[in-house]
N, C-alpha and C. Protein backbone atom coordinates (compact mmCIF):
# COMPACT_ATOMS: atom_id res chain seq x y z
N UNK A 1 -4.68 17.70 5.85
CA UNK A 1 -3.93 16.81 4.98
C UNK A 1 -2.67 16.35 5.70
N UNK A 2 -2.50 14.92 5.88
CA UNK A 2 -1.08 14.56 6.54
C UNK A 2 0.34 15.20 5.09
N UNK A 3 0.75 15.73 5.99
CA UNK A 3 2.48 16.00 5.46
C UNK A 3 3.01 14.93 5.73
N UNK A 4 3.04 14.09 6.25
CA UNK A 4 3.91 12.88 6.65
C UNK A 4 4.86 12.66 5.20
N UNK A 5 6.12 12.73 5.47
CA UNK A 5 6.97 12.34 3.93
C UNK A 5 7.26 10.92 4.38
N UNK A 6 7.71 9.96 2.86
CA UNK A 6 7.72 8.91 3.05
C UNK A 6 9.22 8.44 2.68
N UNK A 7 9.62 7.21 3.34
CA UNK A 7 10.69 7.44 3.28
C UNK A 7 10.79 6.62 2.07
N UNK A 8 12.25 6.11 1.40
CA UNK A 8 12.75 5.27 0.41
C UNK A 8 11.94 3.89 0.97
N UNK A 9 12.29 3.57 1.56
CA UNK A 9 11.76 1.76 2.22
C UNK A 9 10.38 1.97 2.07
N UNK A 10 9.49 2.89 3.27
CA UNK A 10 8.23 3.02 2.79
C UNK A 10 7.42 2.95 1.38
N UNK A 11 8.09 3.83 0.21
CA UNK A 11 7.75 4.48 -0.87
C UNK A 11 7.40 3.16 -1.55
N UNK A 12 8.85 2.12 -1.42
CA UNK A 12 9.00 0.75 -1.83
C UNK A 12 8.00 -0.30 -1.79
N UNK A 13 7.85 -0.29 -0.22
CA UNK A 13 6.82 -1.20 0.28
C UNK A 13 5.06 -0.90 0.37
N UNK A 14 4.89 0.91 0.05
CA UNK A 14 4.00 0.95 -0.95
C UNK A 14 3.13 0.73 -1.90
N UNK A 15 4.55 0.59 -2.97
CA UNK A 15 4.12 0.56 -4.41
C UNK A 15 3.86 -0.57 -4.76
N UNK A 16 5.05 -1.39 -3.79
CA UNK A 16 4.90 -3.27 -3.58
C UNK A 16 3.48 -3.51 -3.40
N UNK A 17 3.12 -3.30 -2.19
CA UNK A 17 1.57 -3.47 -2.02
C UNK A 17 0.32 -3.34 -2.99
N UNK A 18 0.71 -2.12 -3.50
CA UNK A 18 -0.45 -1.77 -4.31
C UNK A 18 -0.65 -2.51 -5.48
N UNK A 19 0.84 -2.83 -6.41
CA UNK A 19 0.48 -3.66 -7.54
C UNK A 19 0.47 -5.15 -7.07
N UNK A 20 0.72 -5.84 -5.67
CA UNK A 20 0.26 -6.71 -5.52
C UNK A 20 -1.70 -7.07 -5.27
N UNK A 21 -1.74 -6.02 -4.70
CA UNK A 21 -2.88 -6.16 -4.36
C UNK A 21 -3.61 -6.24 -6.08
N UNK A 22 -3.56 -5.23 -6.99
CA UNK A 22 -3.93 -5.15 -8.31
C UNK A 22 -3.80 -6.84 -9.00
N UNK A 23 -2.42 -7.07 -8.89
CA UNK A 23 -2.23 -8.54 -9.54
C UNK A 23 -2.88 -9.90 -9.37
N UNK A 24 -2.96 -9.74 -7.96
CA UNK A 24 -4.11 -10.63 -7.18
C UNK A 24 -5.26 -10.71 -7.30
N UNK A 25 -5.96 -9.43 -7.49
CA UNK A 25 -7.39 -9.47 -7.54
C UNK A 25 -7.91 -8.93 -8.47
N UNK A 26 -7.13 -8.42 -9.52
CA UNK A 26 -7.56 -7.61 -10.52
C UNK A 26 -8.26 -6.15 -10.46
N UNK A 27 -9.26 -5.89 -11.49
CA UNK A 27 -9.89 -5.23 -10.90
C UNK A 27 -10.35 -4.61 -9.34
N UNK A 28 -10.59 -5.47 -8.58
CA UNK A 28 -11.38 -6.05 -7.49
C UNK A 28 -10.03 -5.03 -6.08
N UNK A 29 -9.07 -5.47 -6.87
CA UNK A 29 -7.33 -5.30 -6.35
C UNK A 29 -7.43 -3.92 -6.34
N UNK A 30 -7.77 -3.35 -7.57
CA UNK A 30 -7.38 -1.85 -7.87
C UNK A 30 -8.38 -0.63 -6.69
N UNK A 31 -9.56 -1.18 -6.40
CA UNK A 31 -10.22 -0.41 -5.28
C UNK A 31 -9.68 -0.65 -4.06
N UNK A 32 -9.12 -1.83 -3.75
CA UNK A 32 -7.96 -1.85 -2.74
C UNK A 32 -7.21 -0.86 -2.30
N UNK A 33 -6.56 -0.45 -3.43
CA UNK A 33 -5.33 0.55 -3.49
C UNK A 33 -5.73 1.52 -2.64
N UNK A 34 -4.89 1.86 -1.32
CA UNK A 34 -4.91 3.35 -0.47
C UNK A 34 -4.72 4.02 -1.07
N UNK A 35 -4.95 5.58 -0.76
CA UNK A 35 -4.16 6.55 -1.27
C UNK A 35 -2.63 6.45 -0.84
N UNK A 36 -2.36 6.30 0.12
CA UNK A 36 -0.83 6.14 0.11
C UNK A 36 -0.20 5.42 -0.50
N UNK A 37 -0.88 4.39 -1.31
CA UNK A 37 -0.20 3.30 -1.65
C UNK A 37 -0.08 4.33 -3.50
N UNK A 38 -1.17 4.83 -3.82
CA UNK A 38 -0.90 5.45 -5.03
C UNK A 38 -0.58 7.01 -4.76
N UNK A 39 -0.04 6.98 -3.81
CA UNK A 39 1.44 8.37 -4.01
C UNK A 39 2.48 7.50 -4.37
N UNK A 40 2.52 6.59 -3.50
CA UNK A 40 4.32 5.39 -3.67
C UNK A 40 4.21 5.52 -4.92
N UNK A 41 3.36 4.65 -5.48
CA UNK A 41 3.74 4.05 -7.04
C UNK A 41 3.65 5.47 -8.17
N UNK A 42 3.20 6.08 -7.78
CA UNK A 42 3.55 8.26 -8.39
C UNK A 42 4.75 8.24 -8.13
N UNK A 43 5.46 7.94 -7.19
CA UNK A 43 6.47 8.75 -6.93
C UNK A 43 7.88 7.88 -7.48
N UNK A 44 7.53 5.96 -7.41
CA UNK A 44 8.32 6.00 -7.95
C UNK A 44 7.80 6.07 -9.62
N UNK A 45 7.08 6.21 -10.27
CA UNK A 45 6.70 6.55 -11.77
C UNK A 45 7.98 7.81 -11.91
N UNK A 46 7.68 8.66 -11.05
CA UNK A 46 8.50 10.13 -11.51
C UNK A 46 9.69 10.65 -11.29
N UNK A 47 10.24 9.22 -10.05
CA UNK A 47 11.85 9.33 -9.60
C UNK A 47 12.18 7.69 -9.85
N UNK A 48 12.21 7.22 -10.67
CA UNK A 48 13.11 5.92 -10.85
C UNK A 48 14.34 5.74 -10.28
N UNK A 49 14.58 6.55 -10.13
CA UNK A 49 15.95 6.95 -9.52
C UNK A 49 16.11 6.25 -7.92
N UNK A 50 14.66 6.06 -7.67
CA UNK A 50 15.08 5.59 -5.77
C UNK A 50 15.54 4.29 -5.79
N UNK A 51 14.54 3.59 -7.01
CA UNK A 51 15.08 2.23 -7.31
C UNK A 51 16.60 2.06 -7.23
N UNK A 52 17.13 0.84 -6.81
CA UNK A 52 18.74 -0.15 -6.90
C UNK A 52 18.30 -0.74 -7.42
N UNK A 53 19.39 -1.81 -7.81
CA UNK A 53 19.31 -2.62 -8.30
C UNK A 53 18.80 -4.12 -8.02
N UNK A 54 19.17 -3.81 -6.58
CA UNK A 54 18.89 -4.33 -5.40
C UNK A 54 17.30 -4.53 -4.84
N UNK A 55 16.50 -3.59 -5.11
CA UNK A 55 15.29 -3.19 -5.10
C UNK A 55 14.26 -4.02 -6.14
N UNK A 56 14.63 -4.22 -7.50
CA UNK A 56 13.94 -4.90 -8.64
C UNK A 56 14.15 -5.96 -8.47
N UNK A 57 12.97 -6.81 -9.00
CA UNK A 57 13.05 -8.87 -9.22
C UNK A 57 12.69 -8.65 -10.64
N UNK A 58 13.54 -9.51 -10.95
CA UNK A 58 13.17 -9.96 -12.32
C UNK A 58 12.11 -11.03 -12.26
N UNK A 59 11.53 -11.09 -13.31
CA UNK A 59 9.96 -12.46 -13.43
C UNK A 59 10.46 -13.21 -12.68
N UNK A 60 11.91 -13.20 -13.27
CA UNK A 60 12.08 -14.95 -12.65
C UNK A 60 12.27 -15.13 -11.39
N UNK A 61 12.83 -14.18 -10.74
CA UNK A 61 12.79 -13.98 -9.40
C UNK A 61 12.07 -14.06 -8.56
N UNK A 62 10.63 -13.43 -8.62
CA UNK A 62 9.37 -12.98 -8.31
C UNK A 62 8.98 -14.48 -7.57
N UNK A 63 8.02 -14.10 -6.69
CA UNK A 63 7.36 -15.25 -6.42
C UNK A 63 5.99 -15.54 -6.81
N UNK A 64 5.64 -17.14 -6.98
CA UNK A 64 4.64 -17.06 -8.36
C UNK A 64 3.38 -17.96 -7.58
């Protein structure tokens, strides 16, 4: 099993990935998902805390 810890940026660009990939393709998106990509989005589920403020887009922000 890799120990590799992940860092804040990583964890980010992760979780980014994974629900992009989901949003994009739907279903189709969700078998996409690495396992690494669903530790990120675990981890931030259970530490919100890594998030800034800096870190979140609002809708409107987002690119569409």
């Amino acid at each position: 099993m890799n120990e590799h810890r992940f860092s804040r940026n990583e964890i980010i660009a992760l979780a980014r990935s994974a629900v992009t990939k989901v949003d994009t393709f739907g279903v189709r998106g969700a078998t996409l998902v690495t396992v690494e990509e669903t530790i990120a989005m675990a981890a931030l589920l259970s530490t919100p805390e890594i998030l800034t403020t800096d870190d979140v887009r609002t809708a409107e922000e987002a690119p569409q």
